[in-house]
Protein backbone atom coordinates (compact mmCIF):
# COMPACT_ATOMS: atom_id res chain seq x y z
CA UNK A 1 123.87 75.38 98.06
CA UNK A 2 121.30 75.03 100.75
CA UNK A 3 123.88 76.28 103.67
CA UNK A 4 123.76 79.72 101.49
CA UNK A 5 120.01 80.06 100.99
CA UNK A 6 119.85 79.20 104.83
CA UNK A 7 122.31 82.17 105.70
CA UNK A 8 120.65 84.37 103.13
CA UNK A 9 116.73 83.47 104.47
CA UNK A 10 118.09 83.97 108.06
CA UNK A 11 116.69 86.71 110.09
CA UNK A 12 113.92 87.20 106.76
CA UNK A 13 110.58 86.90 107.24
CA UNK A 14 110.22 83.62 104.48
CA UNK A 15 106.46 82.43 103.48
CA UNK A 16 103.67 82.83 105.72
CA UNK A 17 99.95 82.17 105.40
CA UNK A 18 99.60 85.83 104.17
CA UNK A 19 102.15 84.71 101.26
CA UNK A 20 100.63 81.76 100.07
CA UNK A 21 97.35 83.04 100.01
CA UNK A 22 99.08 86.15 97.95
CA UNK A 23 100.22 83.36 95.38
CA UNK A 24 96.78 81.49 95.03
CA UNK A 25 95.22 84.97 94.46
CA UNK A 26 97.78 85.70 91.81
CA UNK A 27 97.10 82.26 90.16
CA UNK A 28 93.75 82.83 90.53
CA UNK A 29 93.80 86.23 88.48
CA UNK A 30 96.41 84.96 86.03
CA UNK A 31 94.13 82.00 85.34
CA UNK A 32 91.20 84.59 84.58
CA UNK A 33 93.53 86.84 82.47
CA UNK A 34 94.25 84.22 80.20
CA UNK A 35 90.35 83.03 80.22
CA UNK A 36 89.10 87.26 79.11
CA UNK A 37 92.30 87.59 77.18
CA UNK A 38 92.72 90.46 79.23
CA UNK A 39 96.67 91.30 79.41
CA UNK A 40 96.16 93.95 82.38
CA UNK A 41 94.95 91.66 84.31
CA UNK A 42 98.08 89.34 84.40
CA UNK A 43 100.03 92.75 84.67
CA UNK A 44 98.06 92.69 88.39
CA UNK A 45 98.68 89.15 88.97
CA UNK A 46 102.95 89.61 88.49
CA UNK A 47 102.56 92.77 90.31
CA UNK A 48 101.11 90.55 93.46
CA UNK A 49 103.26 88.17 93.25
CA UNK A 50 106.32 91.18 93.23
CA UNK A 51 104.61 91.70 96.94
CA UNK A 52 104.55 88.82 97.92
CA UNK A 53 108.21 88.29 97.18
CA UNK A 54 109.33 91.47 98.84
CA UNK A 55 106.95 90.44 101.67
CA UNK A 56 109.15 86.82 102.00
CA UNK A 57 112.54 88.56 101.58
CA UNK A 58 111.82 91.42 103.97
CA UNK A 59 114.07 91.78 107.44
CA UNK A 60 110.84 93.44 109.18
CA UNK A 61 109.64 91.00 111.09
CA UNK A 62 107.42 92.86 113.40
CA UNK A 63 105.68 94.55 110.59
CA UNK A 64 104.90 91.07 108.53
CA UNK A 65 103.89 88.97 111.67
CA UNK A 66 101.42 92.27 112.45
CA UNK A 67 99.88 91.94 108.77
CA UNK A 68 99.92 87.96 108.71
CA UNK A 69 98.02 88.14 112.42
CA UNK A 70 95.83 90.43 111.20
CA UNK A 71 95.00 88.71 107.84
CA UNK A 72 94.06 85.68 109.68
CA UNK A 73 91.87 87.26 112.00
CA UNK A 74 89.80 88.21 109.12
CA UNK A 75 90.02 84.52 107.76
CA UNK A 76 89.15 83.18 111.05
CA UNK A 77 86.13 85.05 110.84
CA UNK A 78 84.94 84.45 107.06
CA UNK A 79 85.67 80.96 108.05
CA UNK A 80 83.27 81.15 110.91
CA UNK A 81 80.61 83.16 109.04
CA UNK A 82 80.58 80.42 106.28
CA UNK A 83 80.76 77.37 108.96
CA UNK A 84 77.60 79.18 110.66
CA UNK A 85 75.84 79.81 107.06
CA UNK A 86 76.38 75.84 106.36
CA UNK A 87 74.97 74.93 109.57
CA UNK A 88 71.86 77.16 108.90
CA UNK A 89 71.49 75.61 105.63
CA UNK A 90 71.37 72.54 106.57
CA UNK A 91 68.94 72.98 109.28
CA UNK A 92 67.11 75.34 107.37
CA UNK A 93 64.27 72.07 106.52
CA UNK A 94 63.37 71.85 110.39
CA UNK A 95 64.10 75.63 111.93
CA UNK A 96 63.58 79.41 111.10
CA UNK A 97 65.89 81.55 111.79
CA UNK A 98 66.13 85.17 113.00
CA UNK A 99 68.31 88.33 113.99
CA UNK A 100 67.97 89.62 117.50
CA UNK A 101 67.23 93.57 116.46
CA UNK A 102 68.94 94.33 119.92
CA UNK A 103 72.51 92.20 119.86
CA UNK A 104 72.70 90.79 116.57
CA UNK A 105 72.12 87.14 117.63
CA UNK A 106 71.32 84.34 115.76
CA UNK A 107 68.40 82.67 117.33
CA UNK A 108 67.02 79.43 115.72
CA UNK A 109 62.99 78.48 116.11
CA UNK A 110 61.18 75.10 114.84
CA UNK A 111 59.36 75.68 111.84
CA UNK A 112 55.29 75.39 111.27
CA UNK A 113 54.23 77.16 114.89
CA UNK A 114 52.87 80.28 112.74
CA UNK A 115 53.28 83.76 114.25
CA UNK A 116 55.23 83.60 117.72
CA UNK A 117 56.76 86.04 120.46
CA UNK A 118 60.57 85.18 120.08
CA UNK A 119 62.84 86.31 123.37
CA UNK A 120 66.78 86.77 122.92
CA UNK A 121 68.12 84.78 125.82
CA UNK A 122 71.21 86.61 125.27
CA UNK A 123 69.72 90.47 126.03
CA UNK A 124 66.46 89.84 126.95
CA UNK A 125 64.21 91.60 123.97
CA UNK A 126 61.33 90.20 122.78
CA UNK A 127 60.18 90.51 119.38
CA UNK A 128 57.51 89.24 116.80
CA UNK A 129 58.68 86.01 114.25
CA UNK A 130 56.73 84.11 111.83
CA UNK A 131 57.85 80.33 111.87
């Protein structure tokens, strides 16, 4: 039995991190579908999991590595905005914290020094905060 699925899964592209996330999604609307009592929605949910089965039984490798890199780029960088949002927070009691107008930097201050000049030590420009 396992000797066949092995020859038949050979040169496929199987489950990636792309496909499991595809399945939790799918849960994740079938689970609200049956909370609404809203049939299209699990409609949506089979249809996703339909892609995600073509996606694990497909012979195009190139393709499916190219859409699995590129999906976790993206959640490499949600991951990092929420990280940096959490460390923020959690600072948030001693420092104020501002965007650089010029290059989009976070820069962090210490609270209670009232209105200060604030200089980007990334670009250089110098702008007006209240801590």
């Amino acid at each position: 039995m396992m000797n066949w699925l092995r020859a038949f899964m050979a040169g496929r592209n199987g489950v990636d991190q792309l496909g499991i996330a595809l399945v939790i999604v799918a849960l994740a609307i079938n689970f609200l579908a049956q909370l609404t009592r809203l049939t299209f929605l699990s409609f949506i949910a089979f249809a996703v999991l339909i892609i995600t089965i073509i996606r694990a039984l497909s012979k195009n490798l190139s393709k499916r590595r190219e859409e699995n890199r590129r999906f976790l780029i993206i959640g490499d960088k949600i991951k990092g905005d929420f990280d940096g949002w959490k460390d923020r927070r959690s600072q948030s009691k001693h420092y104020k914290f501002f965007t650089c107008p010029g290059c989009k930097n976070k820069l962090r201050v210490p609270r209670g020094k009232g209105k200060i000049q604030i200089t980007c030590p990334r670009c250089g420009q110098r702008f007006r905060g209240k801590s």
